[in-house]
Protein backbone atom coordinates (compact mmCIF):
# COMPACT_ATOMS: atom_id res chain seq x y z
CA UNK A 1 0.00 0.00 0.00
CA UNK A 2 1.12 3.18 0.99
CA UNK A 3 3.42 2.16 3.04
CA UNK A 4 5.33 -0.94 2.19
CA UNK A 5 9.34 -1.05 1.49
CA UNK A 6 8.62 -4.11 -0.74
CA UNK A 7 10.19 -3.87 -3.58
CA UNK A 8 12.99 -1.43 -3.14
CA UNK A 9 15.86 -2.94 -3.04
CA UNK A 10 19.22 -1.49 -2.51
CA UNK A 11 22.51 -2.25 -4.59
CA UNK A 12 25.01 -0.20 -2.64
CA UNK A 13 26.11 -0.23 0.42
CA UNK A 14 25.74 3.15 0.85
CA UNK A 15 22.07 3.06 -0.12
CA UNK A 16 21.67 0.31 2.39
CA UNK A 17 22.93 2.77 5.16
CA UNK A 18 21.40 5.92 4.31
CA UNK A 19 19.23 7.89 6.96
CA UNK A 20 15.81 7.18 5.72
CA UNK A 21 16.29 3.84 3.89
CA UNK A 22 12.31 3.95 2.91
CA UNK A 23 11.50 5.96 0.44
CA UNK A 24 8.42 6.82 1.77
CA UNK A 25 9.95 8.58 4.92
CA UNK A 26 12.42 10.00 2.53
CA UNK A 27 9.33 11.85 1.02
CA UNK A 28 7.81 12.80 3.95
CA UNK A 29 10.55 14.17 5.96
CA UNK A 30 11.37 16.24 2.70
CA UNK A 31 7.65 17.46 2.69
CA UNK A 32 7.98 18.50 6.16
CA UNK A 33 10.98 20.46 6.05
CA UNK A 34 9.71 22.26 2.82
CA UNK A 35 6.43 23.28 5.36
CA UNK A 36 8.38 24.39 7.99
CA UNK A 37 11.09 26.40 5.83
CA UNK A 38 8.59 27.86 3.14
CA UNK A 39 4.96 27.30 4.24
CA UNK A 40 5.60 28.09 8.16
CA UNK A 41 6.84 31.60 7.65
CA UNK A 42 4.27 32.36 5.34
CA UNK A 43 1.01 31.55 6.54
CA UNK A 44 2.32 31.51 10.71
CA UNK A 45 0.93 34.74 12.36
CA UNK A 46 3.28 36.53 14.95
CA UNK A 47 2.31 34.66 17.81
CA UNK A 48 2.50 31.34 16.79
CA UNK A 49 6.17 31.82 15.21
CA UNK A 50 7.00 33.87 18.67
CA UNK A 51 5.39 32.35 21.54
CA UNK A 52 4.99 28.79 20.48
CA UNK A 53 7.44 27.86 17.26
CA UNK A 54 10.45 29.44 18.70
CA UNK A 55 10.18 27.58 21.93
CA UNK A 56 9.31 24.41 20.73
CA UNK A 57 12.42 24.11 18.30
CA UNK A 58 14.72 25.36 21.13
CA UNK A 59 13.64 22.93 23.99
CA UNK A 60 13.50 20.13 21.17
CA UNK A 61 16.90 20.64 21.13
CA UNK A 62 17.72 20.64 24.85
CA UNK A 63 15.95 17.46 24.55
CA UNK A 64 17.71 16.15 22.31
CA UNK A 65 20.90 17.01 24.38
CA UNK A 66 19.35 15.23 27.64
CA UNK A 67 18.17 12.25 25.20
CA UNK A 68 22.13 11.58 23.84
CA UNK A 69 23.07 11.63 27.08
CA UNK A 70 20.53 10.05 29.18
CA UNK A 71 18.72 7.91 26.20
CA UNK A 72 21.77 7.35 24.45
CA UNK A 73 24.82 7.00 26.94
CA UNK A 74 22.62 5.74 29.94
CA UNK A 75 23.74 8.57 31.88
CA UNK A 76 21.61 10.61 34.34
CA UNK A 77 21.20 14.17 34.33
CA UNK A 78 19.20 17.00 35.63
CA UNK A 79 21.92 19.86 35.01
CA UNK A 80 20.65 20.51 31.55
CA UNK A 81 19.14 24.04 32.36
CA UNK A 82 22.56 25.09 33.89
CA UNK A 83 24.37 24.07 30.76
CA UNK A 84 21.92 25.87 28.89
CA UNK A 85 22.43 29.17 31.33
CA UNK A 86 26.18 29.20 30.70
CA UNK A 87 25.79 28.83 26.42
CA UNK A 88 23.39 32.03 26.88
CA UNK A 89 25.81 33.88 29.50
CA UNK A 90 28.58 32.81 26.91
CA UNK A 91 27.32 33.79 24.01
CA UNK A 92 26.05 37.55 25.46
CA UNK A 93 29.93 37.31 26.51
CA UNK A 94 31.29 36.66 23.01
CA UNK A 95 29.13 39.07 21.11
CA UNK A 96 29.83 41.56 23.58
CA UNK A 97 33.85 41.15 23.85
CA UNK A 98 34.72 40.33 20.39
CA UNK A 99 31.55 41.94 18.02
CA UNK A 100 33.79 40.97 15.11
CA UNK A 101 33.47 37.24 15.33
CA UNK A 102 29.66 37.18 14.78
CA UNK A 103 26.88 35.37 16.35
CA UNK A 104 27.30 31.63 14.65
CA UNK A 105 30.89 31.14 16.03
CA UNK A 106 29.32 33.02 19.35
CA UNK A 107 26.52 30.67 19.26
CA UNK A 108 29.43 27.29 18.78
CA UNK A 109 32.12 28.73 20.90
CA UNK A 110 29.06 29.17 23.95
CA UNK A 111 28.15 25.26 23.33
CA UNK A 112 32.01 24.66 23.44
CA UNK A 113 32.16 26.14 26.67
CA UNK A 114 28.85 24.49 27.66
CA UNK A 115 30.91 21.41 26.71
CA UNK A 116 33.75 21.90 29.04
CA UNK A 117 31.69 22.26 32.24
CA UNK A 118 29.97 19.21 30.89
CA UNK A 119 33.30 17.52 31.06
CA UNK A 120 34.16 18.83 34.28
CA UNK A 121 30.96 17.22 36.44
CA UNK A 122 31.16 14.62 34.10
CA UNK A 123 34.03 13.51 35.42
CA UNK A 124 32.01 11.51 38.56
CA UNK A 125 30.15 9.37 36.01
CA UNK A 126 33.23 7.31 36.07
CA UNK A 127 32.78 6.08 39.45
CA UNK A 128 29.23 6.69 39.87
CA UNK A 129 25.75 6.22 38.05
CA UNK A 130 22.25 6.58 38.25
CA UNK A 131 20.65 8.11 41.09
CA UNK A 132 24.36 9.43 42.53
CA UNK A 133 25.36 10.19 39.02
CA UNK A 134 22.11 12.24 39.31
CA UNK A 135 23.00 14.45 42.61
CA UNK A 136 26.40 14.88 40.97
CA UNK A 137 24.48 16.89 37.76
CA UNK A 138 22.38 18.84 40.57
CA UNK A 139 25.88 19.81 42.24
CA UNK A 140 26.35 21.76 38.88
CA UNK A 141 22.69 23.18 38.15
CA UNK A 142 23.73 25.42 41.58
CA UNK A 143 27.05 25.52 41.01
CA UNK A 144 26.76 26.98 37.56
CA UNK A 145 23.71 29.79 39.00
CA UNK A 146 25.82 30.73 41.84
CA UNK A 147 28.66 32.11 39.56
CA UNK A 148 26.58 33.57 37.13
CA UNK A 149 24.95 35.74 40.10
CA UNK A 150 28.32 36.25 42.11
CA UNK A 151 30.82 36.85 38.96
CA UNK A 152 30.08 40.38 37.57
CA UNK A 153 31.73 39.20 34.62
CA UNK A 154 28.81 37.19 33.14
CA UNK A 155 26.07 39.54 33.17
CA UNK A 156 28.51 42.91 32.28
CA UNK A 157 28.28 44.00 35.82
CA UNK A 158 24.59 44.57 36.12
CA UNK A 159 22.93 44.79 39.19
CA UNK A 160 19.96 42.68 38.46
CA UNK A 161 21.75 39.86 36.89
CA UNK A 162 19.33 40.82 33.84
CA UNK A 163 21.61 40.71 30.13
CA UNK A 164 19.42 41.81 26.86
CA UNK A 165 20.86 40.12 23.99
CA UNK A 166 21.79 42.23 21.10
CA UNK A 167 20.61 42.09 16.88
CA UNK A 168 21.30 38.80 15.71
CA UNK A 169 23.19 40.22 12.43
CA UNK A 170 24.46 37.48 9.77
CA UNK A 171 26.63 38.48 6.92
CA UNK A 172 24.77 42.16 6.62
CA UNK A 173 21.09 40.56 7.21
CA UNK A 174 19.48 41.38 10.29
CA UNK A 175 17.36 38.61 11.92
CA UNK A 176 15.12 40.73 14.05
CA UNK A 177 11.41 39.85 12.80
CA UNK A 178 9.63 36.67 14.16
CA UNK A 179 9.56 35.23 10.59
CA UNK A 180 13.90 35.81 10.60
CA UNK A 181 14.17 34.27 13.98
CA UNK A 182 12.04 31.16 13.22
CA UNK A 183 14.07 30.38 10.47
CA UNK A 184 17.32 31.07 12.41
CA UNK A 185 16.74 28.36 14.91
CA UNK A 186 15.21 25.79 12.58
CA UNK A 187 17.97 26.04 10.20
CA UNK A 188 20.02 25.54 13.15
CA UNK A 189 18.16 22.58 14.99
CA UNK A 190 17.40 20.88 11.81
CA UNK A 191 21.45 20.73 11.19
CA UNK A 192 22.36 19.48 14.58
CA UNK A 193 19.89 16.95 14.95
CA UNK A 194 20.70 15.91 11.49
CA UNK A 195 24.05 15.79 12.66
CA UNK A 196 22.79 13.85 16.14
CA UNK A 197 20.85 11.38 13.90
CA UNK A 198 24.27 10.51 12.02
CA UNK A 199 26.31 10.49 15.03
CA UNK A 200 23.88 7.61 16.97
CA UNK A 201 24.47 5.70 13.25
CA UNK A 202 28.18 5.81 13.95
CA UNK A 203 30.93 3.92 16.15
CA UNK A 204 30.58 6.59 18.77
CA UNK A 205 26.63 6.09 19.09
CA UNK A 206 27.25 2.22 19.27
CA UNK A 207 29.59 2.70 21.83
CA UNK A 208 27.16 5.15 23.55
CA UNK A 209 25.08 2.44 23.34
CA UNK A 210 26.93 -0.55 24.86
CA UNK A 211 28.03 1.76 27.76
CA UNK A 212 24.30 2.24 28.01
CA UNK A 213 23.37 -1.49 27.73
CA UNK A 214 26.03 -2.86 30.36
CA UNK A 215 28.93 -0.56 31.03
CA UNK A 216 30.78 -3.82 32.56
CA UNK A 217 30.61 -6.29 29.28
CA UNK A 218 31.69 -2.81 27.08
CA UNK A 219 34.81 -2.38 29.09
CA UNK A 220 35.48 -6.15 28.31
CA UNK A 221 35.42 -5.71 24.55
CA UNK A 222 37.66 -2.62 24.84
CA UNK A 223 35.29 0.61 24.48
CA UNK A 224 37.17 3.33 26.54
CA UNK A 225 34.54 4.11 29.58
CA UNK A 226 36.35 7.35 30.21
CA UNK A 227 36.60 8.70 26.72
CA UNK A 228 32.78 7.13 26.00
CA UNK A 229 31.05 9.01 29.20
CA UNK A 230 33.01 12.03 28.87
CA UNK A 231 32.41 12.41 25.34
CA UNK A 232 28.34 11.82 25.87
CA UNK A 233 28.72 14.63 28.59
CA UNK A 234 30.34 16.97 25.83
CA UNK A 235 28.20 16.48 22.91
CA UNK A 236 25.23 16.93 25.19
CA UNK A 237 26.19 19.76 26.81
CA UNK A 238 27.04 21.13 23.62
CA UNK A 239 23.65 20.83 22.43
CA UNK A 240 21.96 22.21 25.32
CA UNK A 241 24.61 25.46 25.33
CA UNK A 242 23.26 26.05 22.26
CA UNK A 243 19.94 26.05 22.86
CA UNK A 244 20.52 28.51 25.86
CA UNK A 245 21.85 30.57 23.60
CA UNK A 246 19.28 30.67 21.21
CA UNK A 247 16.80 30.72 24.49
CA UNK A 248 18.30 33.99 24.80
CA UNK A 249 18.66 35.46 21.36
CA UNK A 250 15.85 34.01 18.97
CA UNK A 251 12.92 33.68 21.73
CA UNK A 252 13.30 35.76 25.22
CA UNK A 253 15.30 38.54 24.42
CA UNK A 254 15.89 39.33 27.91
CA UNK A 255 17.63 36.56 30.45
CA UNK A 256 18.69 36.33 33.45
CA UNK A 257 19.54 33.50 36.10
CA UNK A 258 16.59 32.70 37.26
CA UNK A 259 15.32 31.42 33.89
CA UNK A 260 17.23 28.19 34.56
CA UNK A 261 16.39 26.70 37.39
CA UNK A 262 16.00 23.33 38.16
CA UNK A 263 12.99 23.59 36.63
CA UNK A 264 13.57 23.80 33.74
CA UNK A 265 15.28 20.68 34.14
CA UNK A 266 12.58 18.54 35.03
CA UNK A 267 10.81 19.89 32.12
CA UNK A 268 13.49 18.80 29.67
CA UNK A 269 13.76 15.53 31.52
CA UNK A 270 9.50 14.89 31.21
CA UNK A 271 9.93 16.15 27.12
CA UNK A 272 12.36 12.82 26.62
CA UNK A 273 10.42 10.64 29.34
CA UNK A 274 6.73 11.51 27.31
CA UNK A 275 8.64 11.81 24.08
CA UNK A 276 10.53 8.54 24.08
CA UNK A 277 13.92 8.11 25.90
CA UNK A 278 16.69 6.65 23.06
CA UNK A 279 15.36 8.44 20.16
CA UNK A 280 15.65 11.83 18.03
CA UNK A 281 12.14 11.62 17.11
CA UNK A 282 11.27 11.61 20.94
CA UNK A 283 12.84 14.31 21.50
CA UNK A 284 10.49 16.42 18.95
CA UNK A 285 7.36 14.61 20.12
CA UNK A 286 8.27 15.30 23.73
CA UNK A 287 8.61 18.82 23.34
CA UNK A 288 5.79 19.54 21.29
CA UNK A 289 3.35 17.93 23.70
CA UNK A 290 4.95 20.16 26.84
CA UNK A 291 4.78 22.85 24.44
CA UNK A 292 1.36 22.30 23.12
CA UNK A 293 -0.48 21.21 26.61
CA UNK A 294 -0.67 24.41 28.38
CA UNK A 295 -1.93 26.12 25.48
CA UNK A 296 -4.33 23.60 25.02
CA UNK A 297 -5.48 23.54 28.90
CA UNK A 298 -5.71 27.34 28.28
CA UNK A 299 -7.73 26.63 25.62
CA UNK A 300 -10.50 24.06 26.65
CA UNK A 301 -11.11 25.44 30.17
CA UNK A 302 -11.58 28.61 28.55
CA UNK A 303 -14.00 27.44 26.35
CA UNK A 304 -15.67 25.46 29.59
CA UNK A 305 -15.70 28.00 31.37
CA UNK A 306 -17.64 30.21 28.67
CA UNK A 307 -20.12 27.47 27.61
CA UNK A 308 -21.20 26.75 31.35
CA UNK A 309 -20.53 29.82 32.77
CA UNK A 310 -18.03 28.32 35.13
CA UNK A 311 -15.22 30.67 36.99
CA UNK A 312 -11.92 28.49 36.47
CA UNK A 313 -8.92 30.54 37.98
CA UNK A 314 -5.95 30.22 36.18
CA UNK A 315 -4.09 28.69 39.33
CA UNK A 316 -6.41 25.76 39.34
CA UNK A 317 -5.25 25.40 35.48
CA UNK A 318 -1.87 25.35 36.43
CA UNK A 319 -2.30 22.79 38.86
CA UNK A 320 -4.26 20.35 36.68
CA UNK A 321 -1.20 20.70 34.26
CA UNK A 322 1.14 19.48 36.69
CA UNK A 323 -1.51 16.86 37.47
CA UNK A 324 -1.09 15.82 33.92
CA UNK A 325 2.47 15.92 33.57
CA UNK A 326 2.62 13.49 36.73
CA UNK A 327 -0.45 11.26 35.08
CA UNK A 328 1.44 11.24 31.46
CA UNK A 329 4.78 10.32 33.06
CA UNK A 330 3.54 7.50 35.70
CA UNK A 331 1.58 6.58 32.72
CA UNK A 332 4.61 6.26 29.76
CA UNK A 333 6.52 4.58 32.42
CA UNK A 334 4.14 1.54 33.00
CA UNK A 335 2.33 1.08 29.84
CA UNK A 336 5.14 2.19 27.33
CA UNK A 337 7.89 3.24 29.00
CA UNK A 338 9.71 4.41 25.04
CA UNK A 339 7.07 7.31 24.61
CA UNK A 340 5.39 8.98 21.87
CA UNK A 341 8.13 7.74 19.66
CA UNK A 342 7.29 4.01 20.42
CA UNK A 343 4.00 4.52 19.78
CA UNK A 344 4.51 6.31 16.30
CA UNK A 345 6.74 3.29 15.49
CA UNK A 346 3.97 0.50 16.68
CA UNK A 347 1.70 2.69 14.27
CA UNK A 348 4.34 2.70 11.35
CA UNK A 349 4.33 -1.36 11.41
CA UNK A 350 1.08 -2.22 11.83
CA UNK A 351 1.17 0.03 8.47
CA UNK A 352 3.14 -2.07 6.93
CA UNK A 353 1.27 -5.10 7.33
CA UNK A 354 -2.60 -3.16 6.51
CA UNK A 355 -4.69 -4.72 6.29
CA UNK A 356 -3.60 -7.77 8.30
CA UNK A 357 -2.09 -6.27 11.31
CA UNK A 358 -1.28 -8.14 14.39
């Protein structure tokens, strides 16, 4: 049917190995890139591409951080908002300092230094892991917030701690409209998880994930555990520095410390959880349900509210989203404990088989 591989068969090894071996996802993946690139920015009004876009993309790729890391590497963290913190603190710091290098090498040099703390309370995962490994992380979410308060140096001396991030220019253009800044960060988040969805196809993500599978039996066959974890810690850090950076530039504007608090952690931890821990694609589904839920709970208790004249404060609608959250996450856990992603891949097979599924 529409969905069959039957009958396209590969003659190179290369074709064999490709990204998308079905043509079919080839297609679609292609389709959805040319909506998001062309379609998006044209037909999007302000506030979607602003306010829920913009967001999305950039906590799809602190997911996707946590989820090489965590889904990946088997390594727990919840120090992903401080890692994000010091890529936005970085990058004001680079743009600021040295104006002549622009904001791309700003924007890699700020994940690169996101990388090196990374490394740094990395370094107990050789001893440690799981719940320990966990506290160790936690040890840097203050760690990193402390210094950004304490050392002038960070924010530029301001008293509040508060930075504004200044014009995004790239080779002359000026990205300061919604449209410009949507397309900023999904150029940029469609490249590095391209680049993430290559790297868990390589010998590093296999070795990721034997250290992940049984850390003990990978030792055996030779995989370096100190190399392997430290490495996970400074690709993911690298991808969440990034994304702080771009949490400052392309969406808020305006940062300051408190933005990342631990928090924000457990929020990027529940994206891969609810997306689907181990996979790229989770790390997009996760993120657009946290995204999309609170607008949606907005939405329909609004629309209660108006039909049966009921008086729903907007702290009760906050608390039934946490209720949720908790539900969702007890819920993935138990029943499928791989997320959205799983599901979306249970959906793809029985596809395969229509219209004799089992």
């Amino acid at each position: 049917m529409l969905y069959r591989e039957a009958g396209q068969f590969k003659s190179t090894y290369a074709a064999d190995q490709q990204i998308f071996p079905i043509r079919q996802d080839r297609i679609a993946v292609t389709l959805l890139l040319l909506v998001a690139f062309i379609g998006v920015p044209l037909f999007a009004n302000e506030y979607w591409l602003s306010a829920i876009l913009v967001p999305f993309l950039i906590f799809a790729l602190a997911a996707l951080g946590l989820n090489i890391l965590t889904g990946y590497a088997g390594q727990l963290s919840l120090g992903t908002a401080a890692f994000m913190a010091v890529g936005a603190f970085m990058a004001y710091n680079f743009v600021l300092r040295m104006p002549w290098l622009g904001v791309i090498p700003s924007f890699i040099l700020a994940g690169l230094c996101a990388s090196a703390v990374g490394i740094v309370f990395g370094l107990p995962s050789l001893r440690i892991k799981g719940f320990y490994l966990a506290v160790a992380t936690l040890a840097c979410q203050f760690f990193v917030l402390w210094a950004i308060q304490r050392i002038g140096w960070f924010t530029n001396n301001s008293s509040t701690g508060v930075i504004t991030a200044q014009t995004i220019e790239i080779l002359g253009h000026t990205f300061d409209t919604p449209q410009s800044k949507y397309l900023l960060t999904l150029g940029i988040v469609a490249v590095l998880a391209l680049l993430a969805k290559n790297l868990m196809r390589s010998e590093t993500g296999r070795a990721f994930m034997a250290v992940r599978d049984m850390d003990v039996a990978a030792s055996v066959i030779g995989i370096p555990m100190m190399k392997t974890k430290l490495l996970a810690f400074a690709i993911s850090s690298f991808y969440c520095g990034v994304a702080g950076a771009m949490y400052a530039y392309t969406y808020l504007g305006t940062v300051e410390p408190e933005a990342f608090t631990l928090d924000l952690s457990f929020r990027i931890l529940f994206m891969i959880i609810i997306g689907g821990v181990g996979s790229i694609l989770g790390s997009f589904l996760g993120a657009a349900f946290i995204t999309l839920l609170p607008i949606f709970l907005n939405v329909f208790f609004g629309a209660l509210s108006h039909t049966f004249g009921l008086d729903i404060s907007h702290a009760i609608v906050s608390n039934i989203e946490l209720m949720i959250f908790g539900g969702l996450i007890i819920f993935f856990l138990i029943v499928e404990p791989h997320g959205l992603a799983r599901l979306w891949q249970i959906a793809k097979e029985k596809l395969r088989l229509w219209p004799f599924p089992h």
